[in-house]
Structure formats: structure tokens, C-alpha cells
Protein backbone atom coordinates (compact mmCIF):
# COMPACT_ATOMS: atom_id res chain seq x y z
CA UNK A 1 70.47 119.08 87.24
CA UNK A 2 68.58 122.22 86.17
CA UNK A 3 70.00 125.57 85.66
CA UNK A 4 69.27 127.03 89.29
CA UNK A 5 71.28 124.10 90.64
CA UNK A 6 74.56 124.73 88.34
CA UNK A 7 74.07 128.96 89.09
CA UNK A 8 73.92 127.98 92.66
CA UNK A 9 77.28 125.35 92.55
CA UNK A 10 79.09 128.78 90.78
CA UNK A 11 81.77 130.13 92.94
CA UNK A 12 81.81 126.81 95.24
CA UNK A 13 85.09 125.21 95.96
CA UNK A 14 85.95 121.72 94.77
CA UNK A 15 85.62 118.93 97.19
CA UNK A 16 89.57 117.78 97.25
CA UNK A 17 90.73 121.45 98.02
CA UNK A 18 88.77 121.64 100.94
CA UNK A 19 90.96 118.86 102.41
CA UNK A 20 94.21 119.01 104.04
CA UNK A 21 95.43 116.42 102.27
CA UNK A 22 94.92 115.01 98.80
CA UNK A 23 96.36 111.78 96.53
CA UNK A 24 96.17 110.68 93.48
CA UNK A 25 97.28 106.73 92.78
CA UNK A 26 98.09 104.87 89.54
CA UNK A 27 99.93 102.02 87.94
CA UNK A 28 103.22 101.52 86.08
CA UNK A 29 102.54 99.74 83.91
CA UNK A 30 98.75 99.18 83.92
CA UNK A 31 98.42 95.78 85.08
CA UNK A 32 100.11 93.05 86.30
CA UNK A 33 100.65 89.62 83.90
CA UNK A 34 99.44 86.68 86.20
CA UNK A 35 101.85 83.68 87.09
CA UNK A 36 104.84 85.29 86.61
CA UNK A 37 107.39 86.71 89.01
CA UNK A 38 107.05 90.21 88.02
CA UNK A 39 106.45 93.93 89.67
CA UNK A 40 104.80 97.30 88.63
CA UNK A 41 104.98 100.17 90.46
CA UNK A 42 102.49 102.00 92.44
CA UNK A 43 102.78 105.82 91.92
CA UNK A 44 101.07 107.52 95.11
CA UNK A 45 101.31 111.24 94.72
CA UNK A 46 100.30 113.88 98.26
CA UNK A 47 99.29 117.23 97.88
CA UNK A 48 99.39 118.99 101.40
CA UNK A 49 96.16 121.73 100.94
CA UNK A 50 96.82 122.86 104.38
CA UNK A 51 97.87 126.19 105.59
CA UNK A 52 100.92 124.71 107.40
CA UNK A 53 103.61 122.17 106.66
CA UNK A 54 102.74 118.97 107.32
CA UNK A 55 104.65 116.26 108.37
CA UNK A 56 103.26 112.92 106.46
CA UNK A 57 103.70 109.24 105.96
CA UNK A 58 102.26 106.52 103.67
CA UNK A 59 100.80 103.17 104.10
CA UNK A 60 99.65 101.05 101.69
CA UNK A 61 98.54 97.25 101.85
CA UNK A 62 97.90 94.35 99.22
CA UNK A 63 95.97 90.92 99.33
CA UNK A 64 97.75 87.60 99.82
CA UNK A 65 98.64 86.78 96.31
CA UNK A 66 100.67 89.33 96.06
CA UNK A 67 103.46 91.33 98.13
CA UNK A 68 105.89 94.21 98.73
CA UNK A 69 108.85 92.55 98.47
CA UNK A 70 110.73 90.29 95.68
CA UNK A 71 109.70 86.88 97.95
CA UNK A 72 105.98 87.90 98.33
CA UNK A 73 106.05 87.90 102.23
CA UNK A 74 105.64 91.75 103.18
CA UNK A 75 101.91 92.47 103.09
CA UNK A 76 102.20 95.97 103.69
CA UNK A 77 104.68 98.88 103.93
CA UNK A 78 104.91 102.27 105.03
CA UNK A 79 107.10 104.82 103.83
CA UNK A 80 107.63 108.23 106.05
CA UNK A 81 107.92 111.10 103.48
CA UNK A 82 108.91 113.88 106.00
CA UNK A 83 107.71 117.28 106.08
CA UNK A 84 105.58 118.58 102.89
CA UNK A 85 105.41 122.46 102.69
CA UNK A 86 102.19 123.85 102.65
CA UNK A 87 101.10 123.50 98.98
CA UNK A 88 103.49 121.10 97.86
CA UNK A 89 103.90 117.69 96.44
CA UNK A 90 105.40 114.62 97.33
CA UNK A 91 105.69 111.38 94.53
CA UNK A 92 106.34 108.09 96.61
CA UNK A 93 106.87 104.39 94.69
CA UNK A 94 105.73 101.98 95.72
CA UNK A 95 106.99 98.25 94.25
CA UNK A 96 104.13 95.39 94.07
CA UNK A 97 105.75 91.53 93.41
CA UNK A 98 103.44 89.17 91.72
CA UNK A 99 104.60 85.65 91.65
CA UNK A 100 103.39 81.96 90.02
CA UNK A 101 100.32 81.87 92.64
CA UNK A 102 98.92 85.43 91.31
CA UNK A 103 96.11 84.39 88.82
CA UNK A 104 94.39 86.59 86.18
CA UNK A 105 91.89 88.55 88.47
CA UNK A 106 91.30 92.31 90.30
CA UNK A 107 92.82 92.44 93.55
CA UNK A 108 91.87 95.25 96.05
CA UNK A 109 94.25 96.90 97.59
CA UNK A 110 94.62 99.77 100.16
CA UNK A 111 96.63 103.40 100.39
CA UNK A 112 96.46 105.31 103.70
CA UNK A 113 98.18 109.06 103.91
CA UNK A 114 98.14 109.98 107.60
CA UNK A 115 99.21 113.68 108.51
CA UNK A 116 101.72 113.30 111.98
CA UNK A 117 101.43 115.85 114.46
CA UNK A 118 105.15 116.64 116.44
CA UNK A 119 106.33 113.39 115.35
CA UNK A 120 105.16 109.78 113.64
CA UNK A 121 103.72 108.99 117.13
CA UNK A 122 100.87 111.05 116.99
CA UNK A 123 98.51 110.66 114.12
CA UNK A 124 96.43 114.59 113.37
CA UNK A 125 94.47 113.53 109.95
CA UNK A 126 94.13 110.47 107.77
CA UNK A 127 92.80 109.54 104.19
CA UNK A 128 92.15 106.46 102.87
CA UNK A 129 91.89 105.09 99.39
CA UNK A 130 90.81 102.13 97.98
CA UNK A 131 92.07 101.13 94.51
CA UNK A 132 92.06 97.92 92.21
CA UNK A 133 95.22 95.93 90.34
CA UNK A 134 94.47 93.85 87.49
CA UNK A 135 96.03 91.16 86.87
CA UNK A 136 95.64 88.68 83.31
């Protein structure tokens, strides 16, 4: 990058703001241990950039070796937050279950934030992120 390039990127705004909505994800504790019937926590936190309230839920999805619930059967789960001012934050937990068939390895999983419009019905924005648990 030369020095016209960084004079010219002065003054621009960063890529995140510029969207309505914004997440960050991470892991309590940092990974999982494999073959044992244990859970960590999957912070997801929303930041609604948009000029209005917003009224937002959250998805978010896991492989087949693990699950949402204590038995390992719920593959995914969605949590409806409610209305987020314009500005604000929301922190949602998610729980992830490992259990004896979870072996040392990085499992992909999925987080979707979708923006409603009236009511849950009626979906106005969506972002998607991808994001890796470890397990050894």
C-alpha cells in the first residue's frame, strides 16, 4: 500500500459501521474437550448500526457431533431477542453439548442475525457468520 492509497482511505468509514447490523462471536471457554459430555457457551453479541430500532432474532446451527441441547438431538436453535434500540447492544448465550461421539477436531458451525420487519414473519436484513469450535 503506498502513501496515496492510505491519504486516500483517510476520513473513510469502517466497513462494519456501514451495516445495519453487526456481531461479534466467541467461546467460553475456548474449546471443547472431545469424548466427554460437556458444554461451552457461545457468546453472540448484536450491535443494531441502524437509524431505527430494530426488531432482531438469532439463529445459529452446529454439525452432527455435537448439539444444542444436554442429549445432543437439537441441531439448531433460534433465540428472538426483541427490539434493539438504534445503537444498542444485545449479548445472547448460546449452550453447545459435546458428548462421547465428539472427537478431537474443528467443527464448523453457523450464526445467522436476521433484522424482522413488523413482526418475526417478515425477514428485512440478514448476516451470516461462519465460525470454527475446536475440540481436543
Amino acid at each position: 500500500m503506498g502513501i496515496l492509497d492510505k491519504i486516500k482511505n483517510i476520513g473513510k468509514k469502517d466497513e462494519n459501521s456501514s451495516k445495519p447490523i453487526t456481531m461479534t462471536t466467541q467461546f467460553k471457554p475456548y474449546r471443547l474437550n472431545a469424548y466427554k459430555n460437556e458444554s461451552i457457551d457461545l457468546v453472540v453479541v448484536v450491535k443494531n448500526n441502524d437509524s431505527k430500532a430494530n426488531l432482531i432474532s438469532i439463529m445459529a446451527k452446529c454439525p452432527n457431533n455435537l448439539g444444542f441441547g444436554s442429549t445432543g438431538i437439537n441441531k439448531t436453535e433460534q433465540k428472538r431477542i426483541g427490539e434493539v434500540p438504534s445503537g444498542g447492544e444485545r449479548t445472547v448465550i448460546f449452550k453447545v453439548h459435546g458428548n462421547s461421539n465428539t472427537g478431537p477436531n474443528e467443527y464448523p458451525m453457523g450464526v445467522l442475525v436476521y433484522s424482522h420487519f413488523r413482526d418475526y414473519d417478515h425477514v428485512e436484513n440478514a448476516v451470516r457468520k461462519m465460525i470454527t469450535l475446536r475440540a481436543v
